[in-house]
PDB file of N, CA and C in Angstrom:
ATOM      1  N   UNK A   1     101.149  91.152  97.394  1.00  0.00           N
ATOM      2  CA  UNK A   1     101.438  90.999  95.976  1.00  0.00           C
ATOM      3  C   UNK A   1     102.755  90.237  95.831  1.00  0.00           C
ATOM      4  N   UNK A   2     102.768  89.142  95.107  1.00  0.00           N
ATOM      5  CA  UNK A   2     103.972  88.437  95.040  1.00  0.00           C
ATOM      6  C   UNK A   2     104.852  89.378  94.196  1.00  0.00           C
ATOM      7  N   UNK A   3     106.239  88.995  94.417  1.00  0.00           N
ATOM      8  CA  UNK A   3     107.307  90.008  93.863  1.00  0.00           C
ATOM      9  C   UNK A   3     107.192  90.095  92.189  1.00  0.00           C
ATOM     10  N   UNK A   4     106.956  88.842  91.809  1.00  0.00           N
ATOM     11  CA  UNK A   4     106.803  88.117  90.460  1.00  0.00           C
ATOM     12  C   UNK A   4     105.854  89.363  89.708  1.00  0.00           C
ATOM     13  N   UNK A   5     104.603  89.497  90.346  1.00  0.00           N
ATOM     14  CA  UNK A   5     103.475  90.314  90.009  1.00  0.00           C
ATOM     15  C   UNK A   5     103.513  91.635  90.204  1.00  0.00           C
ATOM     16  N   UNK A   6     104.809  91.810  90.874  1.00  0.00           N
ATOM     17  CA  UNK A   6     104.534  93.449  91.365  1.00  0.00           C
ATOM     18  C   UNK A   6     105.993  94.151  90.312  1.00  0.00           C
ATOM     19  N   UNK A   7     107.147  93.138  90.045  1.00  0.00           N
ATOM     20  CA  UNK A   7     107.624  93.771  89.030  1.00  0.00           C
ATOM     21  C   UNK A   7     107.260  93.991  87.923  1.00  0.00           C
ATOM     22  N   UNK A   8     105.797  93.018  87.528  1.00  0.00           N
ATOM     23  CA  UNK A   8     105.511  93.231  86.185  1.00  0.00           C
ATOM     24  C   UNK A   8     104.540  93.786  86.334  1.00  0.00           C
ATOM     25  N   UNK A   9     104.227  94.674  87.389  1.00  0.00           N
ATOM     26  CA  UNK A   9     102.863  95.919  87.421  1.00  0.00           C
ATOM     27  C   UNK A   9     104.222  97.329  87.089  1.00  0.00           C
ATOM     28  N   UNK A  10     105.662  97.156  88.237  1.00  0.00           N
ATOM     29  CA  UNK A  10     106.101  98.549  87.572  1.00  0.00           C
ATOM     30  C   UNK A  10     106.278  98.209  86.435  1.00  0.00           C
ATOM     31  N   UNK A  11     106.636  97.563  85.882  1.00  0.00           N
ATOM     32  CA  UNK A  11     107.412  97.514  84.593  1.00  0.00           C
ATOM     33  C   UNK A  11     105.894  97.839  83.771  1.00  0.00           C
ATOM     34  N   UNK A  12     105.243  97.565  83.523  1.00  0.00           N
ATOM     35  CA  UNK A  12     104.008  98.569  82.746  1.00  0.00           C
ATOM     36  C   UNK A  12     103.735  99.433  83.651  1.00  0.00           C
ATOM     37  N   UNK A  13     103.348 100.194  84.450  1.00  0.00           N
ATOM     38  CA  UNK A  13     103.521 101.175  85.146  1.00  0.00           C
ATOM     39  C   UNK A  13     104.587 102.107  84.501  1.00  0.00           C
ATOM     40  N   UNK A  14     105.579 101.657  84.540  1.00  0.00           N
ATOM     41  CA  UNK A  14     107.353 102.590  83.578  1.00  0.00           C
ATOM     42  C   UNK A  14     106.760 103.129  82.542  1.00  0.00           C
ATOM     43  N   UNK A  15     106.320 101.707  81.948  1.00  0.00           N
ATOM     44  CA  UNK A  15     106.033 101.967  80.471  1.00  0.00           C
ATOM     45  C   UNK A  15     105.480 103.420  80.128  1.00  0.00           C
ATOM     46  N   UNK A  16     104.428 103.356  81.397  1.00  0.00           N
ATOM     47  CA  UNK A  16     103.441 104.336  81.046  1.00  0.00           C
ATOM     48  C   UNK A  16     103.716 105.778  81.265  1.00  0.00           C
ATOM     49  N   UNK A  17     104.779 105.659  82.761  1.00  0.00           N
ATOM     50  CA  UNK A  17     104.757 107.086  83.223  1.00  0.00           C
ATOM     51  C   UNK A  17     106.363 107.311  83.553  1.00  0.00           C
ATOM     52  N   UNK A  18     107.604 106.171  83.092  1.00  0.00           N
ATOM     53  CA  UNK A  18     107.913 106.794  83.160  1.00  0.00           C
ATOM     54  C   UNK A  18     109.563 107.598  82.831  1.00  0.00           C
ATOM     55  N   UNK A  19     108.555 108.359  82.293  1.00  0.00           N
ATOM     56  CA  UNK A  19     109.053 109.689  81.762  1.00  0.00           C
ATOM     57  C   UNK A  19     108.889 110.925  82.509  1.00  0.00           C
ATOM     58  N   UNK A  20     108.215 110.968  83.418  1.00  0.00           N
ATOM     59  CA  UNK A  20     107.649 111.584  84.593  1.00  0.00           C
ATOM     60  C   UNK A  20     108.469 111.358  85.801  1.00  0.00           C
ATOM     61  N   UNK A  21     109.521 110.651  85.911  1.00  0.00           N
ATOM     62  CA  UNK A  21     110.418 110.103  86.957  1.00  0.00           C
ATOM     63  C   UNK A  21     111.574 111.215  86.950  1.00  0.00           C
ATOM     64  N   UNK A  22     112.460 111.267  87.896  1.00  0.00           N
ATOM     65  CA  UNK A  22     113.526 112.202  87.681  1.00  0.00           C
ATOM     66  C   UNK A  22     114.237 111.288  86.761  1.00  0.00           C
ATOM     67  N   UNK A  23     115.591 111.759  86.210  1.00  0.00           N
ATOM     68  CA  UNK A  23     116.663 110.845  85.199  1.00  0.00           C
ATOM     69  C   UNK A  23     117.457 110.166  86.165  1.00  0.00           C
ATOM     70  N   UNK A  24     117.673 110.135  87.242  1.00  0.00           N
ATOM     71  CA  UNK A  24     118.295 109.106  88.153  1.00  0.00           C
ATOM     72  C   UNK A  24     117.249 108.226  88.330  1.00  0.00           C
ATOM     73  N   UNK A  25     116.119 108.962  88.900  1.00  0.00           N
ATOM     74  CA  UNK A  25     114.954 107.427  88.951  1.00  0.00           C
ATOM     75  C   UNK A  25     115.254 106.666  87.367  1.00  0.00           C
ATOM     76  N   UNK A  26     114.651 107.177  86.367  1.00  0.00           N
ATOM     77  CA  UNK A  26     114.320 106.656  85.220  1.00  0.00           C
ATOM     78  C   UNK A  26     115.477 105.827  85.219  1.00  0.00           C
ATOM     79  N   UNK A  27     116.911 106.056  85.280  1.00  0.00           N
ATOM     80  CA  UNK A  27     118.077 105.525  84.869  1.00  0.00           C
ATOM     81  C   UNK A  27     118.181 104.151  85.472  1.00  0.00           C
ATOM     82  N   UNK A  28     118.157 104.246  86.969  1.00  0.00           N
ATOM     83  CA  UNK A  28     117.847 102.979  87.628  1.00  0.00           C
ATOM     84  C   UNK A  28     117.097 102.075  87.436  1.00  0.00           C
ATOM     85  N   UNK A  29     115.763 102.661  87.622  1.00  0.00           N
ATOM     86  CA  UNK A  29     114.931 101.821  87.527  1.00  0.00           C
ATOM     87  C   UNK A  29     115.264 100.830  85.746  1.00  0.00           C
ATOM     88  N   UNK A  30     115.457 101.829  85.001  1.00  0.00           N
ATOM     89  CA  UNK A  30     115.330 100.624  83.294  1.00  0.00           C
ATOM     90  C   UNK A  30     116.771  99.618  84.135  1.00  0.00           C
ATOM     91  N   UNK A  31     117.478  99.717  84.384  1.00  0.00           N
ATOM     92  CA  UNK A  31     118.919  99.290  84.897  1.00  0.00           C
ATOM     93  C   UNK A  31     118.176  97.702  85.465  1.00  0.00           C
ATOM     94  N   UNK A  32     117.308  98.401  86.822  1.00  0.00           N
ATOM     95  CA  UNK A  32     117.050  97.079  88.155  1.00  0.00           C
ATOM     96  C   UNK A  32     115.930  96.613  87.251  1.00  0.00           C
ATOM     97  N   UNK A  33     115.031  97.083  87.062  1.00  0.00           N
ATOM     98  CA  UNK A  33     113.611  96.051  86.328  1.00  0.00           C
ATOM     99  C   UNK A  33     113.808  95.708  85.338  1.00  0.00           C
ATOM    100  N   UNK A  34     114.251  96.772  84.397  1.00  0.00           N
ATOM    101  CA  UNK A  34     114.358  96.370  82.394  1.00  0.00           C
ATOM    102  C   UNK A  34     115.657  95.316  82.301  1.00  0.00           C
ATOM    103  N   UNK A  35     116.874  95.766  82.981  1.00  0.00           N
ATOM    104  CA  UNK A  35     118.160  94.968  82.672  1.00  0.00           C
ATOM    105  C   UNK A  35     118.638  93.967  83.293  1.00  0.00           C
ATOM    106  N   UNK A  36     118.224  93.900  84.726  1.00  0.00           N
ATOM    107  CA  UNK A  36     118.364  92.774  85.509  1.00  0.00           C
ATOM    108  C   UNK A  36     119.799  93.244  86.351  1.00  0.00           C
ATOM    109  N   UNK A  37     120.213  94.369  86.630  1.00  0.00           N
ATOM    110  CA  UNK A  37     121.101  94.827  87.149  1.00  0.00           C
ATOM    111  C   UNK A  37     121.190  94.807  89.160  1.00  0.00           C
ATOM    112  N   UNK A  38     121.898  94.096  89.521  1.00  0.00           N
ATOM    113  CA  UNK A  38     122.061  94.442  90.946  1.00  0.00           C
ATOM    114  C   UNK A  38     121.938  95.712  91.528  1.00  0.00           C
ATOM    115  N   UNK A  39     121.635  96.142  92.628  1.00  0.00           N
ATOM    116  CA  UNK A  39     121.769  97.283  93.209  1.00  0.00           C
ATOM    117  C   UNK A  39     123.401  97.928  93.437  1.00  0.00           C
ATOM    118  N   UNK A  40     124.274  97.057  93.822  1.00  0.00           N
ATOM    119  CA  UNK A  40     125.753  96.727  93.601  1.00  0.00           C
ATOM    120  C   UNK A  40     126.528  97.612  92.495  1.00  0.00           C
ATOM    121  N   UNK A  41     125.773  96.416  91.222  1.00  0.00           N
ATOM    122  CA  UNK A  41     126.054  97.073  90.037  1.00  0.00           C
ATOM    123  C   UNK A  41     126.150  98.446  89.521  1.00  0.00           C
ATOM    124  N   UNK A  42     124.818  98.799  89.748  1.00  0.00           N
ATOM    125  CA  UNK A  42     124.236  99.894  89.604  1.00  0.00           C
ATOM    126  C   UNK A  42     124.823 100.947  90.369  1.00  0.00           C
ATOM    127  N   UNK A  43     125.135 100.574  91.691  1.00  0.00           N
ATOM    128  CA  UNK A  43     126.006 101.687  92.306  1.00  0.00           C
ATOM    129  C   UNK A  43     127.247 102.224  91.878  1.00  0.00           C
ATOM    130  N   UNK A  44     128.005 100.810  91.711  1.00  0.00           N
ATOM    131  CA  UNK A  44     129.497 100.853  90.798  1.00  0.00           C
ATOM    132  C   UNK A  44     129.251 101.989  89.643  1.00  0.00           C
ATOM    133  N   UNK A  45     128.641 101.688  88.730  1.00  0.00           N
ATOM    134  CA  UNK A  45     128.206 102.435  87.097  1.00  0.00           C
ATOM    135  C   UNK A  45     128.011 103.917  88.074  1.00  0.00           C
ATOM    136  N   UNK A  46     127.245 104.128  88.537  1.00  0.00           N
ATOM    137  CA  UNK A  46     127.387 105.273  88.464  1.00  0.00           C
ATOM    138  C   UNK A  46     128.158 105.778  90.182  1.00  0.00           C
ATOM    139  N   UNK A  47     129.094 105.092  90.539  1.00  0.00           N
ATOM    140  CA  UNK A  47     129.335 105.910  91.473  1.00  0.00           C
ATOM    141  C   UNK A  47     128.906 106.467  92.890  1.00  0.00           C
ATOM    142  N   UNK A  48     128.188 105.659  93.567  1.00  0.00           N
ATOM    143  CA  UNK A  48     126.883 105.454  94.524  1.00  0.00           C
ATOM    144  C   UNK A  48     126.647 105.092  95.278  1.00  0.00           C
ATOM    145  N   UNK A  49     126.298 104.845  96.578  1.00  0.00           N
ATOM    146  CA  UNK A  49     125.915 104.256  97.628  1.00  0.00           C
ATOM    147  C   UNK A  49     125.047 103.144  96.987  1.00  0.00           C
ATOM    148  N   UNK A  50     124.611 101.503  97.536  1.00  0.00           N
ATOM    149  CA  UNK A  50     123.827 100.671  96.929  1.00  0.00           C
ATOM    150  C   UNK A  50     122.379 101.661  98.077  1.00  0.00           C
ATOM    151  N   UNK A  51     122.904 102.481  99.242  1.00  0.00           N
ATOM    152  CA  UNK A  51     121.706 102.716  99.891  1.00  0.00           C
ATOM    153  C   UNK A  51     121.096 104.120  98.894  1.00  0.00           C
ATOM    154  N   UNK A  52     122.060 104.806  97.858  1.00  0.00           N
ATOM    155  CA  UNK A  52     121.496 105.976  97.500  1.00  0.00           C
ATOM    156  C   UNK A  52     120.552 104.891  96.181  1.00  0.00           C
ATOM    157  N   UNK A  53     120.954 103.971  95.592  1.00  0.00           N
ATOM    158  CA  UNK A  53     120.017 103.470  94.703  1.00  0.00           C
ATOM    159  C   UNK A  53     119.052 103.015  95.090  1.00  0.00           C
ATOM    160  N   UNK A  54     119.191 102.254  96.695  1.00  0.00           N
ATOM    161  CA  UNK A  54     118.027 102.037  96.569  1.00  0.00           C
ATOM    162  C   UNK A  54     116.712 102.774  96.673  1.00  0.00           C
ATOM    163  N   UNK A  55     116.922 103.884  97.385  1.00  0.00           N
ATOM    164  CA  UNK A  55     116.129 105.224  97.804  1.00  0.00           C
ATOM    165  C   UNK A  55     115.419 105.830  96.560  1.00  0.00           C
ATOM    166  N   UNK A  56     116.005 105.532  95.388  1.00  0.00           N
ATOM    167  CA  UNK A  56     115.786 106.355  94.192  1.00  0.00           C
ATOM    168  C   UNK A  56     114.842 105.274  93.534  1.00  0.00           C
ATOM    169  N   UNK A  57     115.340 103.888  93.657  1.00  0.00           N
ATOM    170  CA  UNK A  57     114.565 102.721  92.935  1.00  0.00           C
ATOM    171  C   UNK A  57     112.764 103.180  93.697  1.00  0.00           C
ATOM    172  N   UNK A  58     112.859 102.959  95.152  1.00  0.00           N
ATOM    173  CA  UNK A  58     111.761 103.401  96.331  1.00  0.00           C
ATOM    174  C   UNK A  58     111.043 104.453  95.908  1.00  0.00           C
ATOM    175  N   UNK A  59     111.587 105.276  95.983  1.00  0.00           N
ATOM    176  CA  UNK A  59     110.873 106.534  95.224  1.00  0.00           C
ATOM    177  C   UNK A  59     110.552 106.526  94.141  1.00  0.00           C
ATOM    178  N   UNK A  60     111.168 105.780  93.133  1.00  0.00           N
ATOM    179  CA  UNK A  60     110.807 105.921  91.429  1.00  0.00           C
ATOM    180  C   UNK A  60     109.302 104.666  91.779  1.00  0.00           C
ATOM    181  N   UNK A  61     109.134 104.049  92.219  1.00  0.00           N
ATOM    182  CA  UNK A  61     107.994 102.440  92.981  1.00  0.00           C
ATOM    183  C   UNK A  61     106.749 103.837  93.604  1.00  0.00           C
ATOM    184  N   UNK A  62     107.490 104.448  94.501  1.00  0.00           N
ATOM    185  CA  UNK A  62     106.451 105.283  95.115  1.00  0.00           C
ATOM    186  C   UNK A  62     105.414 106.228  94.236  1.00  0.00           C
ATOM    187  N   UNK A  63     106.212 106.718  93.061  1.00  0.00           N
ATOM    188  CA  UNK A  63     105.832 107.735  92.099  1.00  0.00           C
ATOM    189  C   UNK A  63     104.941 107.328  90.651  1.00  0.00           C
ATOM    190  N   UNK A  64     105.664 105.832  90.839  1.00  0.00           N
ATOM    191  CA  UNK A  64     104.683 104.999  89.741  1.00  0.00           C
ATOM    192  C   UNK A  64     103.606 104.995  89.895  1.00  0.00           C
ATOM    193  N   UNK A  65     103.292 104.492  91.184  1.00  0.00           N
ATOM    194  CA  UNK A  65     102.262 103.949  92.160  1.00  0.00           C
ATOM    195  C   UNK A  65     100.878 105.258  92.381  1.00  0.00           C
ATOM    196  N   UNK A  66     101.490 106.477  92.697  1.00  0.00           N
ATOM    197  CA  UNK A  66     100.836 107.368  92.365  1.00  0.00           C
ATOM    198  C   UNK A  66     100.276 107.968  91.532  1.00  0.00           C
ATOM    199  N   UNK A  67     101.123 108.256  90.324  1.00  0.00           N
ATOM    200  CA  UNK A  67     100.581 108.075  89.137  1.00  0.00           C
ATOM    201  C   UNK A  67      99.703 107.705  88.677  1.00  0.00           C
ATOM    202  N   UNK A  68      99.360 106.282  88.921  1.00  0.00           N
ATOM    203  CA  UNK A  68      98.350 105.161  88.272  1.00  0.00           C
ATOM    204  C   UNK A  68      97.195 105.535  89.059  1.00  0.00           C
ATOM    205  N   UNK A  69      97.232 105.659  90.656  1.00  0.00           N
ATOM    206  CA  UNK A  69      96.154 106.015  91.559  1.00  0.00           C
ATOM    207  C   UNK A  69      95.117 107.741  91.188  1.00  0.00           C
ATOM    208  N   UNK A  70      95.812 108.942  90.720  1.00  0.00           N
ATOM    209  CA  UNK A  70      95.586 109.194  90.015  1.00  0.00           C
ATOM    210  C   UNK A  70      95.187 109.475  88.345  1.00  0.00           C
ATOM    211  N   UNK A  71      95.936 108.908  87.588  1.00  0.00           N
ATOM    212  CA  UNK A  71      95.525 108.900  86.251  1.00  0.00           C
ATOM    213  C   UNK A  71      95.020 107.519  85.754  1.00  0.00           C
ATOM    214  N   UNK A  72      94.949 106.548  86.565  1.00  0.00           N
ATOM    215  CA  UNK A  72      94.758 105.116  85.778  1.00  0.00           C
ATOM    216  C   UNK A  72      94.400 104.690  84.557  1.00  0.00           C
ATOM    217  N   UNK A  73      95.995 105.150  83.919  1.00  0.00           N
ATOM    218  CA  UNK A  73      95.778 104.563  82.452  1.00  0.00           C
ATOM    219  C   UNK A  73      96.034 103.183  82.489  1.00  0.00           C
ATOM    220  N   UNK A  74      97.248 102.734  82.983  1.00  0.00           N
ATOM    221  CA  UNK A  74      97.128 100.994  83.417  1.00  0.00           C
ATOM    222  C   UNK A  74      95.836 100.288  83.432  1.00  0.00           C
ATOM    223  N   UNK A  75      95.102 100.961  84.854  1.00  0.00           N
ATOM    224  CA  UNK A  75      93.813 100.032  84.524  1.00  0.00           C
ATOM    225  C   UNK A  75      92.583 100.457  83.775  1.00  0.00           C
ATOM    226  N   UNK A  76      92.701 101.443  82.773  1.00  0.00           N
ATOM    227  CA  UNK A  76      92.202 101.701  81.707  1.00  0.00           C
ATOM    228  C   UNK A  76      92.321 100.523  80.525  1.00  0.00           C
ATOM    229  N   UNK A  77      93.862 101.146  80.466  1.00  0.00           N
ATOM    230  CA  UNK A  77      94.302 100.165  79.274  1.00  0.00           C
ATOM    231  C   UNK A  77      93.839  98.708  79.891  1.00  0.00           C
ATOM    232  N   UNK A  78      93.896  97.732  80.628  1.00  0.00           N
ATOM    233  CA  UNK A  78      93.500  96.802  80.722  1.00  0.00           C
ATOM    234  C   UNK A  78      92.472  96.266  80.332  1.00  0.00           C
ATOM    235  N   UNK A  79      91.336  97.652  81.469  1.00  0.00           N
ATOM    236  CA  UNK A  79      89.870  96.949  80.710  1.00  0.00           C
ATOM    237  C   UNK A  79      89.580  96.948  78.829  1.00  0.00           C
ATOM    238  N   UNK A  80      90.398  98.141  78.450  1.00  0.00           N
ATOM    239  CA  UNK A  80      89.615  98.552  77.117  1.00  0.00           C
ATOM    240  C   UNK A  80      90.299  96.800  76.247  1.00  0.00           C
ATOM    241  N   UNK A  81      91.728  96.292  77.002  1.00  0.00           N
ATOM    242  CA  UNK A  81      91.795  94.610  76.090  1.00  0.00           C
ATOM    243  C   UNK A  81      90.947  93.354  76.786  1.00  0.00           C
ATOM    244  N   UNK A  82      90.490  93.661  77.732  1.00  0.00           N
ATOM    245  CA  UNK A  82      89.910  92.835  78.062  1.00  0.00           C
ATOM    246  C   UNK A  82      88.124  92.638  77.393  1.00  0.00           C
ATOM    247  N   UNK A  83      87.722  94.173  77.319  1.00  0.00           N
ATOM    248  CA  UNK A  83      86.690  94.530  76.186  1.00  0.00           C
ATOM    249  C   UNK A  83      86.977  94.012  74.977  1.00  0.00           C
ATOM    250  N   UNK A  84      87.922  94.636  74.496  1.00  0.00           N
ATOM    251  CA  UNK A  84      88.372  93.942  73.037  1.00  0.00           C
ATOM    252  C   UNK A  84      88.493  92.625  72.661  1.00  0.00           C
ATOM    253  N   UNK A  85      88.928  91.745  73.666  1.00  0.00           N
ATOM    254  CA  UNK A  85      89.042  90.526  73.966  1.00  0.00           C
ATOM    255  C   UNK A  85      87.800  90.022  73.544  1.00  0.00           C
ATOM    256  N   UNK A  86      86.865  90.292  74.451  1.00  0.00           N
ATOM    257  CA  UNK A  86      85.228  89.926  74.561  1.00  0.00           C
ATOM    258  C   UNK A  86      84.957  89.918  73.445  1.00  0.00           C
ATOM    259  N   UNK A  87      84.930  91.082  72.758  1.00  0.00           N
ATOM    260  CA  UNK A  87      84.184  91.804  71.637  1.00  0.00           C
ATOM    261  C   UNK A  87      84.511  90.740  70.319  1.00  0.00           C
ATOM    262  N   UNK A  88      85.672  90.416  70.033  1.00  0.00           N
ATOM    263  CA  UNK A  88      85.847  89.212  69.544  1.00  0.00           C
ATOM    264  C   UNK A  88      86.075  88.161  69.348  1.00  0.00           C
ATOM    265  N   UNK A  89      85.509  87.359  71.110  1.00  0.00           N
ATOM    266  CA  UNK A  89      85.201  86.605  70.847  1.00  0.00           C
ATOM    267  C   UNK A  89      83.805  86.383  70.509  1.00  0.00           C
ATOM    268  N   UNK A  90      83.014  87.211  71.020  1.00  0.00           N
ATOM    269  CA  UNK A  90      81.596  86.969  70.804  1.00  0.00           C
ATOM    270  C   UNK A  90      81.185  87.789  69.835  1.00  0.00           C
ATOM    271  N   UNK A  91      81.816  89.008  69.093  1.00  0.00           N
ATOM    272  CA  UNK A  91      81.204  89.248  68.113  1.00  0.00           C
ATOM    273  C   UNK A  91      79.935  89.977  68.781  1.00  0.00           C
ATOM    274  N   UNK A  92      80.208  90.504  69.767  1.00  0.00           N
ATOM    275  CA  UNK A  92      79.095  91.314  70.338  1.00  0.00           C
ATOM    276  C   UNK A  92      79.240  92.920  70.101  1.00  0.00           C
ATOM    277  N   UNK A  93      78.820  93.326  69.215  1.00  0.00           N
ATOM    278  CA  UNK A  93      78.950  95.068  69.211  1.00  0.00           C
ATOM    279  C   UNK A  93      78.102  95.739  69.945  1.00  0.00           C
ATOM    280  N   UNK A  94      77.561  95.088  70.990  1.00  0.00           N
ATOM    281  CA  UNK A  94      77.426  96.510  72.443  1.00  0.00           C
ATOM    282  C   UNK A  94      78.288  96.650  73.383  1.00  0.00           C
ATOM    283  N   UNK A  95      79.147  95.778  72.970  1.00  0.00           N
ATOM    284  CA  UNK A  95      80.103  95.557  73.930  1.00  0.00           C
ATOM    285  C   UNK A  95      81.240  97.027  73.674  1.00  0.00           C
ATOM    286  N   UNK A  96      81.209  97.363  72.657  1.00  0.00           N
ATOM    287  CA  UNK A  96      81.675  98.793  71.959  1.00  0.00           C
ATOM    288  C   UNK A  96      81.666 100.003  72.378  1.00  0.00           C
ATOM    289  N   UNK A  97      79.960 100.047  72.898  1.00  0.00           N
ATOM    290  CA  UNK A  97      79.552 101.789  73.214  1.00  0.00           C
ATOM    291  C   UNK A  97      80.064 101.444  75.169  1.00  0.00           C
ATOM    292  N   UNK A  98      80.310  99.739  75.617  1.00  0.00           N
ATOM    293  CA  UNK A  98      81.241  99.910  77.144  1.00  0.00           C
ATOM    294  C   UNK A  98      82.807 100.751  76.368  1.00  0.00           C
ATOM    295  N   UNK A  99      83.208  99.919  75.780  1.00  0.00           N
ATOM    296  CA  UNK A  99      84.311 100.506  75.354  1.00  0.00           C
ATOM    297  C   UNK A  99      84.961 101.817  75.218  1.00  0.00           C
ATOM    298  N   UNK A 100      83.748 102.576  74.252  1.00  0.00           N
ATOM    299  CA  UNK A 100      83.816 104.068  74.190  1.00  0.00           C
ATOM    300  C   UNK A 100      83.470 104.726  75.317  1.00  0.00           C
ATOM    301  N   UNK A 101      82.551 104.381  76.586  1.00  0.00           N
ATOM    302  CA  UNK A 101      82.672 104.622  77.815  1.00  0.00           C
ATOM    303  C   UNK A 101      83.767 105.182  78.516  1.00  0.00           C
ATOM    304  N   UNK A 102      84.421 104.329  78.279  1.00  0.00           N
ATOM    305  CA  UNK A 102      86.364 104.599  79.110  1.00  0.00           C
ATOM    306  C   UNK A 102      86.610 105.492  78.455  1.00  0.00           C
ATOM    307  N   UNK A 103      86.680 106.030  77.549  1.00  0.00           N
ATOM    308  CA  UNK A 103      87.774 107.170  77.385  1.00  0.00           C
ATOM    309  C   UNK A 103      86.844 108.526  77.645  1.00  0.00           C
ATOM    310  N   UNK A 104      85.702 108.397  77.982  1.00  0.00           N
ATOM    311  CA  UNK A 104      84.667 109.365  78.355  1.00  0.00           C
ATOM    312  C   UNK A 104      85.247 110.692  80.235  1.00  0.00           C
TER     313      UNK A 104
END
């Protein structure tokens, strides 16, 4: 997975779960993905090893990751716009009762 693609899987991944992270994960992570913050940085602010952030960034990546493998609302939510997508462009309403499928 290019890096490009895999920050913008956590970063919706976050979106989704997290709140479910400890508050050091959560804190970091909005810091390194949402703010564009160095590991450096991030250590400075709060006082830190750059090796204790990164462990926490790792783990907050590890916990996302799980998350989704169990609950996959990510690739829920995907298909149900990619349905939606369909649905108008073609104006197809069976495309609907796939739709209502997913949340089944």
């Amino acid at each position: 997975m290019e890096a490009l693609d895999k920050k913008e899987q956590l970063n919706q991944l976050f979106d989704l779960y997290g709140t479910l992270l400890t508050e050091k994960q959560f804190l970091y992570f909005e810091l390194y993905y949402k703010e564009d913050y160095s590991l450096q940085e991030i250590s400075e602010i709060y006082t830190v090893s750059r090796n204790a952030v990164f462990d926490h960034l790792k783990k907050a990546e590890e916990h996302l990751f799980f998350y989704e493998e169990k609950l996959h609302l990510l690739t829920l939510q995907i298909k149900r716009k990619e349905l939606i997508d369909q649905i108008l462009e073609s104006n197809d309403l069976t495309l609907l009762e796939e739709l209502r499928k997913l949340d089944e």
